[in-house]
PDB file of N, CA and C in Angstrom:
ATOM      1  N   UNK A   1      70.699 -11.646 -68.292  1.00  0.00           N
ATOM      2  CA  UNK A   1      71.076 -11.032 -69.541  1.00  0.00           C
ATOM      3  C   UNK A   1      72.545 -10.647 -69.508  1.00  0.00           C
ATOM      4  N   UNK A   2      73.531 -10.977 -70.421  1.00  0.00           N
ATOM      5  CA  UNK A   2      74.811 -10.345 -70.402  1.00  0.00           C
ATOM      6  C   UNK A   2      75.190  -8.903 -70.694  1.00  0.00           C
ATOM      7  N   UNK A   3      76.277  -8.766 -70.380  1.00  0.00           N
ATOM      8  CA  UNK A   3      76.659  -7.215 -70.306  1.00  0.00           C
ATOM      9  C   UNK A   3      76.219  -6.456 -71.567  1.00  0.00           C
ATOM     10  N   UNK A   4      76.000  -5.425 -71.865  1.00  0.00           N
ATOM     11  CA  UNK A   4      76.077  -5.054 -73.252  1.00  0.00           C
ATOM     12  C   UNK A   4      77.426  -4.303 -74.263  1.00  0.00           C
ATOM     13  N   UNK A   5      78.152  -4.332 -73.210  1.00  0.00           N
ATOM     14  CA  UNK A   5      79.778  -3.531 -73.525  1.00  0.00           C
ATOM     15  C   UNK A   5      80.471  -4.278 -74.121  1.00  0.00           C
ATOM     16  N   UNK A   6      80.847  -3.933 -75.044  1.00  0.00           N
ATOM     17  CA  UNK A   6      82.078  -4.597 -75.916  1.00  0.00           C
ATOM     18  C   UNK A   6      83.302  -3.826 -75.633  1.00  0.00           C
ATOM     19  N   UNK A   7      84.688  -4.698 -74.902  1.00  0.00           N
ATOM     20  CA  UNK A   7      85.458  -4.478 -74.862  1.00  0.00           C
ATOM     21  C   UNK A   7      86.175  -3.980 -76.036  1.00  0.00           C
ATOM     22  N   UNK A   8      86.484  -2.443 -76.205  1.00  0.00           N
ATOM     23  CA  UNK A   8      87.708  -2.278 -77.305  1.00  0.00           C
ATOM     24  C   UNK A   8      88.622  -1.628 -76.927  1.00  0.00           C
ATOM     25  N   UNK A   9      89.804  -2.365 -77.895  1.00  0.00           N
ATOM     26  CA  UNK A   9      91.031  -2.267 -77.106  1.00  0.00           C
ATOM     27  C   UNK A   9      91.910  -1.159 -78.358  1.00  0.00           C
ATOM     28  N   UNK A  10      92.342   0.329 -77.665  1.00  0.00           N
ATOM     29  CA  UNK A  10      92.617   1.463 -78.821  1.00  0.00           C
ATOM     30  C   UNK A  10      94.451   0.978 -79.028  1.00  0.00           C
ATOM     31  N   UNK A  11      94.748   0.482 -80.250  1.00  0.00           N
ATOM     32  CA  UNK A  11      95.986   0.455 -80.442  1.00  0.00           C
ATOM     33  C   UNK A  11      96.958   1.690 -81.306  1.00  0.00           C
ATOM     34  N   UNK A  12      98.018   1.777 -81.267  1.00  0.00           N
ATOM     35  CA  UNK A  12      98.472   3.012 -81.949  1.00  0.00           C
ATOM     36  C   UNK A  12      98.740   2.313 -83.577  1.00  0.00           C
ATOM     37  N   UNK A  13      98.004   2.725 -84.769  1.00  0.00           N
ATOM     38  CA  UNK A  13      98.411   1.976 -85.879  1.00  0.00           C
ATOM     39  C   UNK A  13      98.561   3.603 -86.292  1.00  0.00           C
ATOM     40  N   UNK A  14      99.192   3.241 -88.029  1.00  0.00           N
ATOM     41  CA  UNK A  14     100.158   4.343 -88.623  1.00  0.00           C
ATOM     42  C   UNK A  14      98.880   4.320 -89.562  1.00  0.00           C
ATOM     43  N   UNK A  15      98.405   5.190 -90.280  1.00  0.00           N
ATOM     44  CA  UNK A  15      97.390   5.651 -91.137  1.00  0.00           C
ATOM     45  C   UNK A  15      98.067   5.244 -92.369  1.00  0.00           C
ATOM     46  N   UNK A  16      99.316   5.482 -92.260  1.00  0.00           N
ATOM     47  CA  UNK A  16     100.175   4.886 -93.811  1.00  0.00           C
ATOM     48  C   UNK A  16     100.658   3.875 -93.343  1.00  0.00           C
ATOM     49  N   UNK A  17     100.399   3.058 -93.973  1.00  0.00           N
ATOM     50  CA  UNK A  17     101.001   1.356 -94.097  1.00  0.00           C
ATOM     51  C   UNK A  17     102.675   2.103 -94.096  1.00  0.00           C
ATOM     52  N   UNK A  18     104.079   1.185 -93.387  1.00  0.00           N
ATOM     53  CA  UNK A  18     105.414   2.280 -93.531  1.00  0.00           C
ATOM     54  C   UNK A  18     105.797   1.544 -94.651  1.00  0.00           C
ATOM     55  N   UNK A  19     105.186   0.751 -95.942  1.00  0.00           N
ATOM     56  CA  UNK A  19     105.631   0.453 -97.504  1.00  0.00           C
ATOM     57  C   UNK A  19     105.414   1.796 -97.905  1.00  0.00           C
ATOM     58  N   UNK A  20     104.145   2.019 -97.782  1.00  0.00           N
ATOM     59  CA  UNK A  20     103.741   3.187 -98.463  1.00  0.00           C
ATOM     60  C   UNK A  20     104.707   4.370 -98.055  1.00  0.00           C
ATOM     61  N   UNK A  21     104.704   4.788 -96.593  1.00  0.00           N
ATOM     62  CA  UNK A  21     105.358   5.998 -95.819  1.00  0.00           C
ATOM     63  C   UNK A  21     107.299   6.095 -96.499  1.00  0.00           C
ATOM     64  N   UNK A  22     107.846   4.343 -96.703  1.00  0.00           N
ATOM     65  CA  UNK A  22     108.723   4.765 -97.082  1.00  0.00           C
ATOM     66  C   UNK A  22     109.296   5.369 -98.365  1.00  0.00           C
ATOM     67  N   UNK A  23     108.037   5.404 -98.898  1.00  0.00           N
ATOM     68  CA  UNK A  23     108.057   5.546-100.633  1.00  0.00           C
ATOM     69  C   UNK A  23     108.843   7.038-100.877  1.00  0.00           C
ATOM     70  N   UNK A  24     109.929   7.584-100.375  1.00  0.00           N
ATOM     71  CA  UNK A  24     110.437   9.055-100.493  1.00  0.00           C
ATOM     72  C   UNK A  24     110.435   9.228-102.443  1.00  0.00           C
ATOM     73  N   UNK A  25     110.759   8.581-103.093  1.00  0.00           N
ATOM     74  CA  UNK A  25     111.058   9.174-104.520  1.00  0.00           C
ATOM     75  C   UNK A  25     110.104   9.477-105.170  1.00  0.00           C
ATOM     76  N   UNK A  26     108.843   8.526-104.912  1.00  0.00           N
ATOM     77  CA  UNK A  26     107.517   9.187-105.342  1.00  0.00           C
ATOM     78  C   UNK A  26     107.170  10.489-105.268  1.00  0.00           C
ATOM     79  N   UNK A  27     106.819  10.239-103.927  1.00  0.00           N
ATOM     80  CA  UNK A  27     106.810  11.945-103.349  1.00  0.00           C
ATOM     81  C   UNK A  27     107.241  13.332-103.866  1.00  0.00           C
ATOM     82  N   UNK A  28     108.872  13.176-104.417  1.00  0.00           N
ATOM     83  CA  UNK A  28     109.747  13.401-104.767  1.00  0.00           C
ATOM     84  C   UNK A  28     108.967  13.924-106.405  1.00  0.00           C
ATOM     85  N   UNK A  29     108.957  12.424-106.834  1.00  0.00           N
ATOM     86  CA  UNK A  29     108.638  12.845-108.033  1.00  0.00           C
ATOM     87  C   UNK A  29     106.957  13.678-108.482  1.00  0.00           C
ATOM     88  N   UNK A  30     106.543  13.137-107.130  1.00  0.00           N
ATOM     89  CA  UNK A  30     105.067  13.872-107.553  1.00  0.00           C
ATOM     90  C   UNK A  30     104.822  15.633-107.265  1.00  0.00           C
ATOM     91  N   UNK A  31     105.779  16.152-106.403  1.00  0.00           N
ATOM     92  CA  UNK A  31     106.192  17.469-106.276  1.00  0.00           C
ATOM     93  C   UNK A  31     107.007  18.024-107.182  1.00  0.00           C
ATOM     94  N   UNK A  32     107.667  17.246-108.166  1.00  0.00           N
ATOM     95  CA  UNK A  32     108.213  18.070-109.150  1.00  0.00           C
ATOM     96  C   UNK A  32     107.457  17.575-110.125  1.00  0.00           C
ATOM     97  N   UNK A  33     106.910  16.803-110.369  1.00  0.00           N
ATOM     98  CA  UNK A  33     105.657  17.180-111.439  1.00  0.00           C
ATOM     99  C   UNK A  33     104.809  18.069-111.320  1.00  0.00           C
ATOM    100  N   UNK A  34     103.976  18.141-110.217  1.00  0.00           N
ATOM    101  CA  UNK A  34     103.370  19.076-110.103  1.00  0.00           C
ATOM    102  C   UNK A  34     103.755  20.996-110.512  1.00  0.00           C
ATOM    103  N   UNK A  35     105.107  20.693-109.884  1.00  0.00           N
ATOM    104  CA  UNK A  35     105.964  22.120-110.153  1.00  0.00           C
ATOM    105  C   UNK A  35     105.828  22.282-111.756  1.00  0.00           C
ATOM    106  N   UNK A  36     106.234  20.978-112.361  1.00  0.00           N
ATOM    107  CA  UNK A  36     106.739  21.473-113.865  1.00  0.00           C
ATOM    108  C   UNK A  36     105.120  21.855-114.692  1.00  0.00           C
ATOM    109  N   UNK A  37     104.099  21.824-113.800  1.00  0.00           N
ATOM    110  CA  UNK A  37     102.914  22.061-114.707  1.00  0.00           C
ATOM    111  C   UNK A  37     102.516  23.040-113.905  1.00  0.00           C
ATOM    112  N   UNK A  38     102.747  23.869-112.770  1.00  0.00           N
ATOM    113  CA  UNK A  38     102.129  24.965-112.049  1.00  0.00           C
ATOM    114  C   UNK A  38     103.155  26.139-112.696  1.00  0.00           C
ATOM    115  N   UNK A  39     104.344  25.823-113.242  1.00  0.00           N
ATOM    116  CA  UNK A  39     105.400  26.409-113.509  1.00  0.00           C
ATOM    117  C   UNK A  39     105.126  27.292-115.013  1.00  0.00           C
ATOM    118  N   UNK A  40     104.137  26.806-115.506  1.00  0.00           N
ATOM    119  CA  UNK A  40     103.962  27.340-117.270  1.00  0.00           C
ATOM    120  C   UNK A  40     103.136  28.659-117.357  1.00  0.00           C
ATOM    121  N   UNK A  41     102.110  28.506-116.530  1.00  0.00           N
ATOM    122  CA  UNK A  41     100.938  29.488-116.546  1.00  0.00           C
ATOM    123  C   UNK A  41     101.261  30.641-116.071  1.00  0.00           C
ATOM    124  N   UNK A  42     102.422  30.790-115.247  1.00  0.00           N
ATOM    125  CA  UNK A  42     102.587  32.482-114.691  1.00  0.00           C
ATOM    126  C   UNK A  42     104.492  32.743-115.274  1.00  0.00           C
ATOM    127  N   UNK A  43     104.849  32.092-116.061  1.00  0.00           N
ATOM    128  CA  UNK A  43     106.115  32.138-117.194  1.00  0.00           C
ATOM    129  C   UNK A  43     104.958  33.363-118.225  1.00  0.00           C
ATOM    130  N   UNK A  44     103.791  32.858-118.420  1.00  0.00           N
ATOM    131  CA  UNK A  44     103.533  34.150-119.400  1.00  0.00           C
ATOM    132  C   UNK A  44     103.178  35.355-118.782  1.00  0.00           C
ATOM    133  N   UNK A  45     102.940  35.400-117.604  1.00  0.00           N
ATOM    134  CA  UNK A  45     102.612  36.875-116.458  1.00  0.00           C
ATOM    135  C   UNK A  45     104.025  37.120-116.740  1.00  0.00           C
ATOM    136  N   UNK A  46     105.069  36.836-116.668  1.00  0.00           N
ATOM    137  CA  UNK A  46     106.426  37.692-115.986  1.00  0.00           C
ATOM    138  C   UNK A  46     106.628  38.821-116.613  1.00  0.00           C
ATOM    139  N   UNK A  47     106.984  39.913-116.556  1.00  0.00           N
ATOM    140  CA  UNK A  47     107.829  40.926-117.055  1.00  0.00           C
ATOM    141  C   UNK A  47     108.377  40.254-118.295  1.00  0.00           C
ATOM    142  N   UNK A  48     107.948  41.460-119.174  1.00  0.00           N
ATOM    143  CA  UNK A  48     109.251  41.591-120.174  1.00  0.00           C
ATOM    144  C   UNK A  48     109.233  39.958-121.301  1.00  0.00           C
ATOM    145  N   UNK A  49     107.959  39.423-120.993  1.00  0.00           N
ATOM    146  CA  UNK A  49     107.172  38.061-121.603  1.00  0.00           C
ATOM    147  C   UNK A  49     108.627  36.870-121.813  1.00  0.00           C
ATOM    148  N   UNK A  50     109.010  36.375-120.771  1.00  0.00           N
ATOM    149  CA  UNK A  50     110.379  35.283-121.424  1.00  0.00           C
ATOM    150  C   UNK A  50     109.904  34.689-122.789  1.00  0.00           C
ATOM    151  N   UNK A  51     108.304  34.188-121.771  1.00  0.00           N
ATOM    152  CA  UNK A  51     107.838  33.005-122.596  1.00  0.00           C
ATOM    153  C   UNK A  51     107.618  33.203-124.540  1.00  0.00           C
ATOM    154  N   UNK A  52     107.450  34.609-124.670  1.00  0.00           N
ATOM    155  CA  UNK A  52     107.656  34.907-126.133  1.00  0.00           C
ATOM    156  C   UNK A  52     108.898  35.100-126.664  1.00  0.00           C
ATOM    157  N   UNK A  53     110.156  34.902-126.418  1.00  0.00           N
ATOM    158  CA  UNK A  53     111.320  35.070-126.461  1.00  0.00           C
ATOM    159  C   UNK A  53     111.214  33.796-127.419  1.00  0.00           C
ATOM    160  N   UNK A  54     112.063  33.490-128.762  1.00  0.00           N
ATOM    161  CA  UNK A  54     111.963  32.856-129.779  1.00  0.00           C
ATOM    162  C   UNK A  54     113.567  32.116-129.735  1.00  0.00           C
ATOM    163  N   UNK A  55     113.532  30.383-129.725  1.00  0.00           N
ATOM    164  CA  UNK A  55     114.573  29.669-130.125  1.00  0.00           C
ATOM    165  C   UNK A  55     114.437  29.238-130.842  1.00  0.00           C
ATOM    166  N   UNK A  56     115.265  28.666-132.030  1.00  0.00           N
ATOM    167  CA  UNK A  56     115.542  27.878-133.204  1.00  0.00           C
ATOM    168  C   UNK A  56     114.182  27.998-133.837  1.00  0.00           C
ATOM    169  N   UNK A  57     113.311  29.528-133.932  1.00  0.00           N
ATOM    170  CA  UNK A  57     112.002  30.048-134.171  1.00  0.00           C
ATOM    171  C   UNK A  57     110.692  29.216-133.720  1.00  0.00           C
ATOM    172  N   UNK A  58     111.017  28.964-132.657  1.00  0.00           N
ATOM    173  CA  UNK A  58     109.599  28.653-132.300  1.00  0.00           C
ATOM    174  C   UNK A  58     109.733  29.462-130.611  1.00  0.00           C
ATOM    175  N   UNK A  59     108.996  29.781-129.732  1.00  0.00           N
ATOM    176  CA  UNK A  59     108.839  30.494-128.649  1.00  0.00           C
ATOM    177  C   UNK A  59     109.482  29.542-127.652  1.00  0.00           C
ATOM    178  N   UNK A  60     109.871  30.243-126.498  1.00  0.00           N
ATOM    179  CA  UNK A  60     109.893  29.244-125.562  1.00  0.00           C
ATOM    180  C   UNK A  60     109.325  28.318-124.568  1.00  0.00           C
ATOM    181  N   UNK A  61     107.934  29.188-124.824  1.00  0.00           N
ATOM    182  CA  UNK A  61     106.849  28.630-124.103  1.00  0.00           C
ATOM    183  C   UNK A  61     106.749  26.867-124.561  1.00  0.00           C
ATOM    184  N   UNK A  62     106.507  27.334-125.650  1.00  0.00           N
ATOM    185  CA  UNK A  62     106.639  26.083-127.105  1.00  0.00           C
ATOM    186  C   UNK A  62     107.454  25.048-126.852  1.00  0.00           C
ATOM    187  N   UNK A  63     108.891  25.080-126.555  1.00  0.00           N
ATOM    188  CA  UNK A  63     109.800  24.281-126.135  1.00  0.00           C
ATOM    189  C   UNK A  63     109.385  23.777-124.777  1.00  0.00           C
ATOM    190  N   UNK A  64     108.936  24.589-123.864  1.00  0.00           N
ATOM    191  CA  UNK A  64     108.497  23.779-122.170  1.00  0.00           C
ATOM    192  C   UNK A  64     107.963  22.690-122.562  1.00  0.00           C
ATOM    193  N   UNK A  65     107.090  23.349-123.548  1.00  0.00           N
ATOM    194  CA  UNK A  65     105.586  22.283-123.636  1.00  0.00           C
ATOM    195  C   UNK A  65     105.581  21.131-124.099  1.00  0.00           C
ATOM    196  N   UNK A  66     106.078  21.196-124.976  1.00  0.00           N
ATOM    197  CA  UNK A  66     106.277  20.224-125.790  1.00  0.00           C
ATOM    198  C   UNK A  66     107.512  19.339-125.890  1.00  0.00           C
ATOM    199  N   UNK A  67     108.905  19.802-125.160  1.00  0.00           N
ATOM    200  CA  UNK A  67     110.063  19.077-125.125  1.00  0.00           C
ATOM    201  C   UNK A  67     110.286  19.001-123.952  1.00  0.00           C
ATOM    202  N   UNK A  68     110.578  19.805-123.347  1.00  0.00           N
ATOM    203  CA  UNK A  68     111.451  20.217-121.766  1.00  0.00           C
ATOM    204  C   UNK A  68     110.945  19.532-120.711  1.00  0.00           C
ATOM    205  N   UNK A  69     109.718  20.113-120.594  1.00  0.00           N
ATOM    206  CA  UNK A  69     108.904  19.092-119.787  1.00  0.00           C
ATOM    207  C   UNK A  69     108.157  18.080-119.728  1.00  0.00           C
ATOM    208  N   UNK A  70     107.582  17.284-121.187  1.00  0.00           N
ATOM    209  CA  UNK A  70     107.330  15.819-120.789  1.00  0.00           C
ATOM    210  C   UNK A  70     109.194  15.062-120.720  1.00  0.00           C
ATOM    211  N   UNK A  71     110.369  15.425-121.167  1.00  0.00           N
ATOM    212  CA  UNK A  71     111.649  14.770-120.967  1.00  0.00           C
ATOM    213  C   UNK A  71     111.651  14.855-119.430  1.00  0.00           C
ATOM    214  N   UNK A  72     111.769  15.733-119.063  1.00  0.00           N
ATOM    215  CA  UNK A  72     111.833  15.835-117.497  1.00  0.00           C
ATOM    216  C   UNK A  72     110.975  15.229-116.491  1.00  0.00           C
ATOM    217  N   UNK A  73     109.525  15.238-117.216  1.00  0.00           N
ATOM    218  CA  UNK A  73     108.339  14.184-116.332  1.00  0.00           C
ATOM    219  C   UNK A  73     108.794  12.679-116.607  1.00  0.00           C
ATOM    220  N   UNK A  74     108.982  12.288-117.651  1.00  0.00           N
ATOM    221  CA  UNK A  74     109.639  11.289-118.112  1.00  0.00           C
ATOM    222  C   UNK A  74     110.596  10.122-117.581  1.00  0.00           C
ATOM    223  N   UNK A  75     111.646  11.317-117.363  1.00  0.00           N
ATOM    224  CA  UNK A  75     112.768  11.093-116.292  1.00  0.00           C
ATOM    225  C   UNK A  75     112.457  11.057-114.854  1.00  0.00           C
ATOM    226  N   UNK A  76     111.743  11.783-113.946  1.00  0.00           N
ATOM    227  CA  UNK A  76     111.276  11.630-113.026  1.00  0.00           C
ATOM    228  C   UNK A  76     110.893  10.599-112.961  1.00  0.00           C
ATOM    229  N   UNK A  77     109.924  10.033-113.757  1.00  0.00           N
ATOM    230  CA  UNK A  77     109.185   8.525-113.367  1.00  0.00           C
ATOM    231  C   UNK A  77     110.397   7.462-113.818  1.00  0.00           C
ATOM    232  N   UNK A  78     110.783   7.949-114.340  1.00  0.00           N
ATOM    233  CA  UNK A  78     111.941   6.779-114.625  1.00  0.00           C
ATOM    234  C   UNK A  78     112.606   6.702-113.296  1.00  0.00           C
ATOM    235  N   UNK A  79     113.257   7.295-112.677  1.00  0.00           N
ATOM    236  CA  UNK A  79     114.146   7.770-111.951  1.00  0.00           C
ATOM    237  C   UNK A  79     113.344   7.462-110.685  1.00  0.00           C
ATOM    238  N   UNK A  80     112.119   7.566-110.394  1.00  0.00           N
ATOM    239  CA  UNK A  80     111.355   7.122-109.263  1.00  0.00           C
ATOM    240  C   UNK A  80     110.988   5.649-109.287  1.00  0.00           C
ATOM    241  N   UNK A  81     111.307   4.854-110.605  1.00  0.00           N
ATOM    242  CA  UNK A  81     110.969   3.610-110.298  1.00  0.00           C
ATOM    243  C   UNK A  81     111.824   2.911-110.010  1.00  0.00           C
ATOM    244  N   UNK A  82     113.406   3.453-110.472  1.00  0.00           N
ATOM    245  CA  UNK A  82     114.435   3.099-110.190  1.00  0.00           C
ATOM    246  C   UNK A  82     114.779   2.502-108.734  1.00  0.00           C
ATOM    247  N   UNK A  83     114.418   3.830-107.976  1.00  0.00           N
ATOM    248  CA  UNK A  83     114.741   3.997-106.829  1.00  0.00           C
ATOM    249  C   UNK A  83     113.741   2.752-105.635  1.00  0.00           C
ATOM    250  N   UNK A  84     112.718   2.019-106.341  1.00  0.00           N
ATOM    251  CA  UNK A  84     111.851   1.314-105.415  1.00  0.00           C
ATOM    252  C   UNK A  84     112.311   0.224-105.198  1.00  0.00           C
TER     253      UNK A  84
END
């Protein structure tokens, strides 16, 4: 009867393919997305309410939401595809 052991042989491989590992702008961009949407919800906790503070009459909360930050998510992905 032959052995029953299967030779295996442990090599050092990278868990991230280094296409993937070199991807820095992604990264990049996926940490400041994240920021620009963790960033809204405690703007209305602060002192002294910024976020009700009124431009060209609408709040400022209003402006994040709706202008500031999809331009800026926007740009990020722009700006991250650039870079590939």
């Amino acid at each position: 009867m032959p052995a029953l052991s299967i030779p295996i042989r442990r090599r050092r491989r990278a868990i991230i393919p280094l296409r993937m590992a070199a991807d820095h702008g992604r990264r990049i961009a996926v940490v400041l997305l994240v920021t620009l949407l963790a960033a809204l919800p405690p703007a209305t906790l602060l002192p002294g309410s910024p976020g009700s503070v009124r431009v060209a009459g609408m709040p400022l909360l209003s402006w994040y939401a709706f202008l500031i930050g999809p331009v800026v998510a926007a740009g990020t992905v722009v700006l991250s595809r650039l870079g590939r």
